[in-house]
C-alpha atoms as a PDB file:
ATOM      1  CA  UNK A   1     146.855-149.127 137.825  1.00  0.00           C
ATOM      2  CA  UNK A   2     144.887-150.346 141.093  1.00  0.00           C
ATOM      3  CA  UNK A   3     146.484-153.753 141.038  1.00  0.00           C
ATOM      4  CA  UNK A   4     149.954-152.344 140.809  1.00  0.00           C
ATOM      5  CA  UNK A   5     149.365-150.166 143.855  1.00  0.00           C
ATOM      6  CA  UNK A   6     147.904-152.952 145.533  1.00  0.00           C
ATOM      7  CA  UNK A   7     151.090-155.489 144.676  1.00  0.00           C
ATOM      8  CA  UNK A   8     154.060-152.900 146.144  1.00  0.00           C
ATOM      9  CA  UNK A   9     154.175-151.229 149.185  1.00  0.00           C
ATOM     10  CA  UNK A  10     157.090-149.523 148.764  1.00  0.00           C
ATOM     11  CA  UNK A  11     158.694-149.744 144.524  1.00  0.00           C
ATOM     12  CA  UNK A  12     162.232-151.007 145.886  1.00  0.00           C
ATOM     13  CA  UNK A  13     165.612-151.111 143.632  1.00  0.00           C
ATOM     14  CA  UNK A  14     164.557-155.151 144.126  1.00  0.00           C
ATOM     15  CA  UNK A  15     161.297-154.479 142.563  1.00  0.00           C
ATOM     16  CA  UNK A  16     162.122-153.174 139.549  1.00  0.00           C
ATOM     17  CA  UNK A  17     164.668-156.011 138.877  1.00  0.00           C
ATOM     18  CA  UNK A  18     162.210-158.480 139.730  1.00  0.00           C
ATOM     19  CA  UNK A  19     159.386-156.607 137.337  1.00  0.00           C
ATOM     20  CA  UNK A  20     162.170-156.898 134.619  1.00  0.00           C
ATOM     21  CA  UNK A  21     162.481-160.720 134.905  1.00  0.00           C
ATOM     22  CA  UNK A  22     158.520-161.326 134.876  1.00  0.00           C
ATOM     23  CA  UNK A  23     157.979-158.669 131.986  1.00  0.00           C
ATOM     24  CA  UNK A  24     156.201-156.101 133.386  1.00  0.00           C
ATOM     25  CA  UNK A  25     156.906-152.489 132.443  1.00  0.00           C
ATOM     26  CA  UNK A  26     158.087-149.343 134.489  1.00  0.00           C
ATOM     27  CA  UNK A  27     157.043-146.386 134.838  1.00  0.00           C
ATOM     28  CA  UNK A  28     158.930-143.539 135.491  1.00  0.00           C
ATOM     29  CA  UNK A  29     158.031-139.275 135.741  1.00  0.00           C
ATOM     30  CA  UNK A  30     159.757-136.766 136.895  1.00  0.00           C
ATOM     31  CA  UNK A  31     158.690-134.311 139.861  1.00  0.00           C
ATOM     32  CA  UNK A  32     160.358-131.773 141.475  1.00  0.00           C
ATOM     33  CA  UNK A  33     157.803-130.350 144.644  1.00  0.00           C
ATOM     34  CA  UNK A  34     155.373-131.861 146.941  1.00  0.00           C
ATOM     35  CA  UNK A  35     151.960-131.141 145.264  1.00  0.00           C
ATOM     36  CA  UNK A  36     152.625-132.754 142.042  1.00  0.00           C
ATOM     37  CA  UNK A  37     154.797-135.789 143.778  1.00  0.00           C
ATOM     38  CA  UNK A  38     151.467-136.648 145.283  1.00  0.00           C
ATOM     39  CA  UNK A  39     149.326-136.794 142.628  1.00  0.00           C
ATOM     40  CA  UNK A  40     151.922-138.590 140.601  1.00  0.00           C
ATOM     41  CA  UNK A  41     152.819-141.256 143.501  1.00  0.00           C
ATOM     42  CA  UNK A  42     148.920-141.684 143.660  1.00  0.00           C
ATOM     43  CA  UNK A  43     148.279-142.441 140.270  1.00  0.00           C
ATOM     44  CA  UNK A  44     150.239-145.524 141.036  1.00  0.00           C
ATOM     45  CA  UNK A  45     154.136-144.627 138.918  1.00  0.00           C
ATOM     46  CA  UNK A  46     156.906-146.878 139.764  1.00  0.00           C
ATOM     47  CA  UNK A  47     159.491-144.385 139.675  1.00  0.00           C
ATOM     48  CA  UNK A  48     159.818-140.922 140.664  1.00  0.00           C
ATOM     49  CA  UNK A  49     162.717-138.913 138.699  1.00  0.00           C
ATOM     50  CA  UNK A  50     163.505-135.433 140.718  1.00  0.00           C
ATOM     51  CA  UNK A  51     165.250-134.931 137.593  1.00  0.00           C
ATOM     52  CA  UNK A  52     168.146-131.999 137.644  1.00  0.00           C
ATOM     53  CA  UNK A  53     166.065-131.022 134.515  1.00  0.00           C
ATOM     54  CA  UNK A  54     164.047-128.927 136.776  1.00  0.00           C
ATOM     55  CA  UNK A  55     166.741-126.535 136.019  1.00  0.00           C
ATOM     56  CA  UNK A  56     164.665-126.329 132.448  1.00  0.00           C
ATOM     57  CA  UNK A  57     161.008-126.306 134.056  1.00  0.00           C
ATOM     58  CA  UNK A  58     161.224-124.706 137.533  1.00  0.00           C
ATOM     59  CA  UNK A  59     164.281-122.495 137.074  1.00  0.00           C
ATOM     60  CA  UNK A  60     163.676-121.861 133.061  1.00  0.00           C
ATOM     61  CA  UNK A  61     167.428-122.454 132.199  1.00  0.00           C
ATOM     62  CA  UNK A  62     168.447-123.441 128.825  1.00  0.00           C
ATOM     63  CA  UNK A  63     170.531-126.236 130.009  1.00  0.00           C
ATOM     64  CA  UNK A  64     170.447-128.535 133.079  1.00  0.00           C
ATOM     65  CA  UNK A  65     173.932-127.365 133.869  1.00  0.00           C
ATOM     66  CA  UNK A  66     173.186-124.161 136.337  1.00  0.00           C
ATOM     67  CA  UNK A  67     171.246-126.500 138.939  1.00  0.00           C
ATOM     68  CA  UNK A  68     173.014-127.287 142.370  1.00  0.00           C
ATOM     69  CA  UNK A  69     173.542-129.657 144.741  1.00  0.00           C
ATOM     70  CA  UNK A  70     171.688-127.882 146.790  1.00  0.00           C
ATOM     71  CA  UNK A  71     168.710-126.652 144.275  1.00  0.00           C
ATOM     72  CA  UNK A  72     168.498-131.159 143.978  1.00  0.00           C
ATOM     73  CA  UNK A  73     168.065-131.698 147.540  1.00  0.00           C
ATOM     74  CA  UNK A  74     166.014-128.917 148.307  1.00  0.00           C
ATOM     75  CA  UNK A  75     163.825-130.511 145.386  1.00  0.00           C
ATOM     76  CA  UNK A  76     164.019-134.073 146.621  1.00  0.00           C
ATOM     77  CA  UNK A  77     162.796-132.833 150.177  1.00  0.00           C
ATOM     78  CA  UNK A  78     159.999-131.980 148.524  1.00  0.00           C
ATOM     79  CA  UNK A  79     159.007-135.192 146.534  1.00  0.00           C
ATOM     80  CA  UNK A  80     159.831-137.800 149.535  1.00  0.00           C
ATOM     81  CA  UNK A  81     157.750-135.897 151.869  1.00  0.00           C
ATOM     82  CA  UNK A  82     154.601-136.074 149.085  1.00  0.00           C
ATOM     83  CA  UNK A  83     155.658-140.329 147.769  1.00  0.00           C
ATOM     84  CA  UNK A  84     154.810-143.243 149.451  1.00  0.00           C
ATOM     85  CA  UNK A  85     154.941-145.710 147.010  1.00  0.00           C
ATOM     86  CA  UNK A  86     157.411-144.630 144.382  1.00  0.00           C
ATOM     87  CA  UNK A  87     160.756-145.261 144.202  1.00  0.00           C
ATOM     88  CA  UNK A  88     162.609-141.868 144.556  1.00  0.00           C
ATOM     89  CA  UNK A  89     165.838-141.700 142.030  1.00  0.00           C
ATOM     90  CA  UNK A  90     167.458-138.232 142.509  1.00  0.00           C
ATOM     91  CA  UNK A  91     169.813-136.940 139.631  1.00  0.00           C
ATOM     92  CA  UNK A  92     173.543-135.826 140.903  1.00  0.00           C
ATOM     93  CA  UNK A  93     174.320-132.461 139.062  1.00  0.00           C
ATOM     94  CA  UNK A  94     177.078-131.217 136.636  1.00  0.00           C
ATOM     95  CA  UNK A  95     179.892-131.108 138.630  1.00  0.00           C
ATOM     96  CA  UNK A  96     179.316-132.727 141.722  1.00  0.00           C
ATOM     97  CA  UNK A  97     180.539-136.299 140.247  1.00  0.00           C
ATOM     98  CA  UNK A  98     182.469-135.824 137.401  1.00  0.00           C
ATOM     99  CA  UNK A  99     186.045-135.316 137.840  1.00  0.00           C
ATOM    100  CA  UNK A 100     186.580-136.303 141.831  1.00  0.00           C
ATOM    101  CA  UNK A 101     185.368-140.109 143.098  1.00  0.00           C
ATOM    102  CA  UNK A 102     185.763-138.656 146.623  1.00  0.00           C
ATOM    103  CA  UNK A 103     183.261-135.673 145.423  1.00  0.00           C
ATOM    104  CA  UNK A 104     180.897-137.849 143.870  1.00  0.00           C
ATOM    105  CA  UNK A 105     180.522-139.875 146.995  1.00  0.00           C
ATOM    106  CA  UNK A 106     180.235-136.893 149.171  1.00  0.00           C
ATOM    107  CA  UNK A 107     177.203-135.405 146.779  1.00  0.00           C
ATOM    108  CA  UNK A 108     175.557-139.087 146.852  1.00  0.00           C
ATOM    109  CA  UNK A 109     175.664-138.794 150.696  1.00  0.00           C
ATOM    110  CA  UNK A 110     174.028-135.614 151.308  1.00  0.00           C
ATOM    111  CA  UNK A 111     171.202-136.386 148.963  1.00  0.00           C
ATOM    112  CA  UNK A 112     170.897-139.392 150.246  1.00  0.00           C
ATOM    113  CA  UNK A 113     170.819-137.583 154.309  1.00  0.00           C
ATOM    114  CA  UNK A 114     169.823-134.343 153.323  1.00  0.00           C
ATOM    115  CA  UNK A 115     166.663-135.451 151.111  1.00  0.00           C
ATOM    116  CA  UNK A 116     166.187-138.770 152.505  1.00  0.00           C
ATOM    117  CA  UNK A 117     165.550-140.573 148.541  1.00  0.00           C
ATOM    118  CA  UNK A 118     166.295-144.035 147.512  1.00  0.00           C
ATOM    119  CA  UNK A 119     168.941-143.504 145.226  1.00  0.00           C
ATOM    120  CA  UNK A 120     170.771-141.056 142.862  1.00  0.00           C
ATOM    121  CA  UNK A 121     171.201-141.301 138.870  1.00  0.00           C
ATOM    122  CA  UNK A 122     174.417-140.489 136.834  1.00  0.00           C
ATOM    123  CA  UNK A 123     174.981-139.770 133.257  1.00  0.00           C
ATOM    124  CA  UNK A 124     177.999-141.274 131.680  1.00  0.00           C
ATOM    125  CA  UNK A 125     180.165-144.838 131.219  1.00  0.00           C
ATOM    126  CA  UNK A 126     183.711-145.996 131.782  1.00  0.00           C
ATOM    127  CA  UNK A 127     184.925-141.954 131.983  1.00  0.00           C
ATOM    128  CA  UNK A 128     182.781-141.973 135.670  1.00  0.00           C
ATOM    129  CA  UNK A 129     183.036-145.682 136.551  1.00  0.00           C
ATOM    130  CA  UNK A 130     185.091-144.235 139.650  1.00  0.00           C
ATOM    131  CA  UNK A 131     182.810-141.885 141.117  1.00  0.00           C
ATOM    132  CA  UNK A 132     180.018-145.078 141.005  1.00  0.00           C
ATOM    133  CA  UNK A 133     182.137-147.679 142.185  1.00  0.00           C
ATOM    134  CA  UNK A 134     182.552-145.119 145.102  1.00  0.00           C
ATOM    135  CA  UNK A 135     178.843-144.758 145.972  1.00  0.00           C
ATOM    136  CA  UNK A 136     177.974-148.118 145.287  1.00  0.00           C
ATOM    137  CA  UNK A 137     180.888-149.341 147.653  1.00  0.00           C
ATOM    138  CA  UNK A 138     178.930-147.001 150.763  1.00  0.00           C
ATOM    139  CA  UNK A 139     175.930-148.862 150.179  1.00  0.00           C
ATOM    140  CA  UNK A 140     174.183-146.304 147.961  1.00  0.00           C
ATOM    141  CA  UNK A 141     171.808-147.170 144.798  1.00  0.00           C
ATOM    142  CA  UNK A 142     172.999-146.349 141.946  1.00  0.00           C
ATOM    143  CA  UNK A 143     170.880-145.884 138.173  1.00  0.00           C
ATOM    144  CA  UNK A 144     172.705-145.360 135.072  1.00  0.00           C
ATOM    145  CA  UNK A 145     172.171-142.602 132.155  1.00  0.00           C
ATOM    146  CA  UNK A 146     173.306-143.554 128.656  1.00  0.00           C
ATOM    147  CA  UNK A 147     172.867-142.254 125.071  1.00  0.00           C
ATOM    148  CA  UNK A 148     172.105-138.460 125.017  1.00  0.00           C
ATOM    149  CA  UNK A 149     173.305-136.907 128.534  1.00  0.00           C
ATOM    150  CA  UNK A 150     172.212-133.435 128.709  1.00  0.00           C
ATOM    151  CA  UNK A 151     174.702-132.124 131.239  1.00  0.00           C
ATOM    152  CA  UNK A 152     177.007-132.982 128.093  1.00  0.00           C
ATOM    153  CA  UNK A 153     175.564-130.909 125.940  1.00  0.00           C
ATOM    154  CA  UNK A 154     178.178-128.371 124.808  1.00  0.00           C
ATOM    155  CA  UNK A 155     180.665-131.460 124.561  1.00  0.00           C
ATOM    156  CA  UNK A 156     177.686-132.881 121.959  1.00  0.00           C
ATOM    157  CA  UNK A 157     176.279-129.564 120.170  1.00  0.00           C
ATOM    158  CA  UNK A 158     173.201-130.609 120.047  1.00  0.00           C
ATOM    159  CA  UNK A 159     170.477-133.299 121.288  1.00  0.00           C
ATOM    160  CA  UNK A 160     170.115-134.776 118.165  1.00  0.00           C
ATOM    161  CA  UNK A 161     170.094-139.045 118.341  1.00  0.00           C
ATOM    162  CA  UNK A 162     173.208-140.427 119.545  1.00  0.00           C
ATOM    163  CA  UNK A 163     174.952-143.689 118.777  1.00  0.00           C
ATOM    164  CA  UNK A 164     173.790-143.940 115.608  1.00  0.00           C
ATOM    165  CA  UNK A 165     177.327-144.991 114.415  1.00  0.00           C
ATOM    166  CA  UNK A 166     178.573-148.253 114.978  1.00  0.00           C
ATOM    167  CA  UNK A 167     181.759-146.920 117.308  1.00  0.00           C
ATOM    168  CA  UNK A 168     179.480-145.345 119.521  1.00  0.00           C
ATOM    169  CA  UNK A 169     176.400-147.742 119.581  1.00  0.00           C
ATOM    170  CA  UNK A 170     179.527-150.479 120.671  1.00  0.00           C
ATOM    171  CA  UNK A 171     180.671-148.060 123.308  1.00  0.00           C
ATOM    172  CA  UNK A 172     177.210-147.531 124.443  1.00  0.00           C
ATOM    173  CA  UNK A 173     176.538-151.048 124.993  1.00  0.00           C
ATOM    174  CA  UNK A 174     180.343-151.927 126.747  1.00  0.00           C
ATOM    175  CA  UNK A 175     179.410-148.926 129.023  1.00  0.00           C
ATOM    176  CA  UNK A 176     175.567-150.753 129.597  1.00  0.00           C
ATOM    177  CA  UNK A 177     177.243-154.144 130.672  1.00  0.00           C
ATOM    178  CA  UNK A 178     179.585-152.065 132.428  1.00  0.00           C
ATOM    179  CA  UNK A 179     177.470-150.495 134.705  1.00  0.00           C
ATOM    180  CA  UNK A 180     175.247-153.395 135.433  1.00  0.00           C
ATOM    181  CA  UNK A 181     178.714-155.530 135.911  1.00  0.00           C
ATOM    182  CA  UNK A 182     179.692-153.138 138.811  1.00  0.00           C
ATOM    183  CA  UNK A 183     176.402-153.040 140.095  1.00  0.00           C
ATOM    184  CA  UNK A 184     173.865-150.160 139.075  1.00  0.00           C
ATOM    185  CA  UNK A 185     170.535-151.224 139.338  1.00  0.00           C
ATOM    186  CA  UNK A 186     168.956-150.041 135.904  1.00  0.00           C
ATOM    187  CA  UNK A 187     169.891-147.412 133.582  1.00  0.00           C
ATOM    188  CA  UNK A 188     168.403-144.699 131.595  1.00  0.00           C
ATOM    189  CA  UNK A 189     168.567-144.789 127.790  1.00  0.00           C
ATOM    190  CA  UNK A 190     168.192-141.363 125.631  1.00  0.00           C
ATOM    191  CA  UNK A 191     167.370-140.419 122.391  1.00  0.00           C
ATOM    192  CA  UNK A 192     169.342-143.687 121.155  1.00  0.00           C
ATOM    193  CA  UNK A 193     168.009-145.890 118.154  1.00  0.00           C
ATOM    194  CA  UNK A 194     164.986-148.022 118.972  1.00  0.00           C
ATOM    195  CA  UNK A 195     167.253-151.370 117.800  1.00  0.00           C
ATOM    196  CA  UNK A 196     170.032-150.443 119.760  1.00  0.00           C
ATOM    197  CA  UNK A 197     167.715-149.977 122.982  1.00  0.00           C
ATOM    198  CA  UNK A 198     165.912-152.893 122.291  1.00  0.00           C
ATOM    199  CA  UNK A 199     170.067-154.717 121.789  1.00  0.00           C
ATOM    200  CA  UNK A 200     170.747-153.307 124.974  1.00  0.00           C
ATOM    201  CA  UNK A 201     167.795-154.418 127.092  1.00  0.00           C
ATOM    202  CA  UNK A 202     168.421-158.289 125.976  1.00  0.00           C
ATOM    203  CA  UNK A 203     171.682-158.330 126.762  1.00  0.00           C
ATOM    204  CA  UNK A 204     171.436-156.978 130.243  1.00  0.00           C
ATOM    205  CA  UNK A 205     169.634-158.290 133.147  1.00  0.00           C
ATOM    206  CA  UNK A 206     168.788-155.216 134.835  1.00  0.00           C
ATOM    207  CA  UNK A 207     165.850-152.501 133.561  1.00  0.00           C
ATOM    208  CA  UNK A 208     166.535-150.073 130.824  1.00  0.00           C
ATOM    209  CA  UNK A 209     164.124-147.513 130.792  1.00  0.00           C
ATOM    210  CA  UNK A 210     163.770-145.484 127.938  1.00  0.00           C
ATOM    211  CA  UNK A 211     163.076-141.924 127.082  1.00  0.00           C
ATOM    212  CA  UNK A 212     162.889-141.544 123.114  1.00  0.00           C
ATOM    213  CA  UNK A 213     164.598-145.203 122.803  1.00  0.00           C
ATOM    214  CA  UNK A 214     161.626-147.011 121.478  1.00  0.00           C
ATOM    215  CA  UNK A 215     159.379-150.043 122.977  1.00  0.00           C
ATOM    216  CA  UNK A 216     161.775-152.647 123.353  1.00  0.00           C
ATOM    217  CA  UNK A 217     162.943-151.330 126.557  1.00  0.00           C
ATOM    218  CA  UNK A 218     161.813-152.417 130.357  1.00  0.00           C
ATOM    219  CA  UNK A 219     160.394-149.125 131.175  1.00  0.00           C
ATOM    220  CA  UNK A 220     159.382-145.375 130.175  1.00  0.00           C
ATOM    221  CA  UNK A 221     160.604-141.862 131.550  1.00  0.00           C
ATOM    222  CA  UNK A 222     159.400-138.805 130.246  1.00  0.00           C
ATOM    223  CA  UNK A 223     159.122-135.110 131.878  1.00  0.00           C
ATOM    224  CA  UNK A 224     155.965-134.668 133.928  1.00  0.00           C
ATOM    225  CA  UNK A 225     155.563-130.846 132.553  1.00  0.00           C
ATOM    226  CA  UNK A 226     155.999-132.055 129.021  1.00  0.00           C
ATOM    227  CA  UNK A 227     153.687-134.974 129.150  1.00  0.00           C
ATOM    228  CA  UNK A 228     150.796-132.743 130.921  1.00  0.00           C
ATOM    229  CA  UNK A 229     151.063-130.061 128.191  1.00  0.00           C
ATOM    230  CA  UNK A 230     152.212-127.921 130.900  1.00  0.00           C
ATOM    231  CA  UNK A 231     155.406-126.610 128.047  1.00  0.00           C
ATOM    232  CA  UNK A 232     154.561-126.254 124.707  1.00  0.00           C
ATOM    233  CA  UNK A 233     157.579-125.199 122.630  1.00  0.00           C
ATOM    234  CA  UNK A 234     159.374-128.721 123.088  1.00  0.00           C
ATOM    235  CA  UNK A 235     158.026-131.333 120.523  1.00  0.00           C
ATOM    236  CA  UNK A 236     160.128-134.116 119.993  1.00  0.00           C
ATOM    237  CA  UNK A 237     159.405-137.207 117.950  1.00  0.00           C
ATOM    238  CA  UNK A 238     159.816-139.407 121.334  1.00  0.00           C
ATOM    239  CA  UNK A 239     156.982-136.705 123.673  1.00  0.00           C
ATOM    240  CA  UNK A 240     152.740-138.037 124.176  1.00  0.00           C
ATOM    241  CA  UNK A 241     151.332-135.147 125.559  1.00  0.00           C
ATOM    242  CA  UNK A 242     148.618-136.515 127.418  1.00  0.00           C
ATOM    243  CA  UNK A 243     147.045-133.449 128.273  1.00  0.00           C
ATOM    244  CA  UNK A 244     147.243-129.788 127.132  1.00  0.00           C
ATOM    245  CA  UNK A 245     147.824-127.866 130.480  1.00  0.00           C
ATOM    246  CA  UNK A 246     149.425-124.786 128.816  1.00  0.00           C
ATOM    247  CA  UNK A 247     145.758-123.619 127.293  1.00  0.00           C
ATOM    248  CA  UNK A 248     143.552-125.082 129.804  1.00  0.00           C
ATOM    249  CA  UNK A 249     145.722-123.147 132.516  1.00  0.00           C
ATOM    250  CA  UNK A 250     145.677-119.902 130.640  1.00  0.00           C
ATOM    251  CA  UNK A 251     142.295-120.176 129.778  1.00  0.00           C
ATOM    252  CA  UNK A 252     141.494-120.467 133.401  1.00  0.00           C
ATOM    253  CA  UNK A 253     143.617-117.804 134.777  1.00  0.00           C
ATOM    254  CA  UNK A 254     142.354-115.366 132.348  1.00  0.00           C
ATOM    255  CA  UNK A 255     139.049-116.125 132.952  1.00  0.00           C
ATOM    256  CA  UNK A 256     139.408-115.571 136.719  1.00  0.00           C
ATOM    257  CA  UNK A 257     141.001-111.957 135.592  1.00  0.00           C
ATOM    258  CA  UNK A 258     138.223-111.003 133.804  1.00  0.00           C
ATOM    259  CA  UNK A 259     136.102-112.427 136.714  1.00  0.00           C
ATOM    260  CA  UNK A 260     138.547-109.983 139.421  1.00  0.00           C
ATOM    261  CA  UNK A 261     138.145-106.843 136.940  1.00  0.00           C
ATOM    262  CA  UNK A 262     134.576-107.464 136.466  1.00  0.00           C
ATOM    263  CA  UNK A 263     133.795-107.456 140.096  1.00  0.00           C
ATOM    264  CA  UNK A 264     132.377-111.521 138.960  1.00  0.00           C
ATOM    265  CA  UNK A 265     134.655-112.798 141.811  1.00  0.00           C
ATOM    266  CA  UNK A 266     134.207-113.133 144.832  1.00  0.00           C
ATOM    267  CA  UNK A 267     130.049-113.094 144.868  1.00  0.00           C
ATOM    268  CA  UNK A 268     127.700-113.633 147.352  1.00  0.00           C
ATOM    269  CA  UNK A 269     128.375-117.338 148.515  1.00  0.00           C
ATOM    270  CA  UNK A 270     132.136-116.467 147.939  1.00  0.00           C
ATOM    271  CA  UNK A 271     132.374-114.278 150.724  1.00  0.00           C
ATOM    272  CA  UNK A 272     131.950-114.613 154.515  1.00  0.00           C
END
């Protein structure tokens, strides 16, 4: 971890290309405010996601679809203010890209003014191709989503492993070479078979990062609240939980209730 903080600055779009070519892994996590951008920026990840799934953890939607343009780059704000090495990637939301190019350029803009982040990510292939030709034409990063896309959910029915079907795993990887052939800088694979990720990542040149796609990829994304234990009723195949949050937290706060009701806290060097 200390040599990679020591060998970028600044995690670039340029970095991560170049860290695909020599074989070294990315890491992504999402965060969504200032305090936990900081910690995660300091523990040396390559890429910060403000993800629009804080829809799910901050807001406690069901589905990423309710979050705003403006809920993203008030979120955003947050996490560029707290990162100074991570690359910031901010996700557009449902229906600020989808249907209008000229839309989808104007959302890209104000997140990139408004929030001041590196670049924005977009779930979907040829069907949006459009709307990122657009942004990539003003100069604007671009990162890919494939596989599962969440703000497609009711068009899917479920989040169960996509492109397990030939059709679809051929579509999936037209829309990969797509996307790198009109210039997005990596792309996110979800919930897809670990031999189609792994098919994927060889035959393009720029990162594939994976989130429940297996090893064989050039990088790893997962939700910071998930992989802290922070939920606890999510438990995919593809989820480490690295810590368990959820009891240590409520252990913690209900000890300092008991402490309040008890008259415990504050005590004598507690007080002024």
């Amino acid at each position: 971890m200390s040599t990679a903080k020591k060998e970028y600055k600044r995690v670039t779009v340029k970095t991560l290309v170049d860290m695909k070519a020599r074989g070294e892994k990315i890491s992504m996590l999402t965060a969504y405010d200032y305090t936990m951008a900081k910690i995660v920026d300091g523990a040396g990840v390559d890429v910060i996601l403000v993800g629009d799934s804080a829809s799910n953890v901050m807001a406690g939607y069901e589905t990423t679809l309710p979050i705003t343009l403006d809920h993203m780059i008030y979120h955003a704000s947050s996490v560029v203010r707290a990162a100074n090495r991570a690359l910031i990637v901010v996700d557009l939301p449902f229906g600020s890209y989808q249907s209008d190019p000229k839309e989808a350029l104007r959302s890209a803009i104000r997140i990139m003014k408004e929030s001041r982040a590196h670049s924005v990510k977009l779930e979907g292939g040829k069907e949006i191709k459009e709307s990122i030709k657009r942004i990539l034409n003003a100069g604007i990063p671009v990162m890919g989503h494939l596989g599962l896309t969440p703000q497609s959910i009711y068009k899917f029915g479920t989040y169960t492993v996509r492109a397990k079907e030939e059709e679809e795993a051929k579509r999936l990887i037209a829309d990969a070479k797509m996307l790198e052939r009109i210039g997005c800088y990596a792309i996110v694979l979800e919930k897809i078979p670990a031999q189609l990720a792994k098919e994927v990542a060889e035959s393009v040149s720029i990162p594939i990062i994976g989130i429940g796609a297996g090893p064989d990829v050039d990088g790893q994304v997962l939700v910071l609240h998930d992989m802290l234990g922070m939920t606890h009723e999510f438990h995919p195949r593809f989820l480490r939980r690295y810590l368990n949050l959820y009891e240590d937290m409520t252990t913690a706060i209900g000890q300092y209730v008991d402490d309040v009701k008890t008259t415990d806290f504050p005590n004598e060097e507690e007080k002024y």
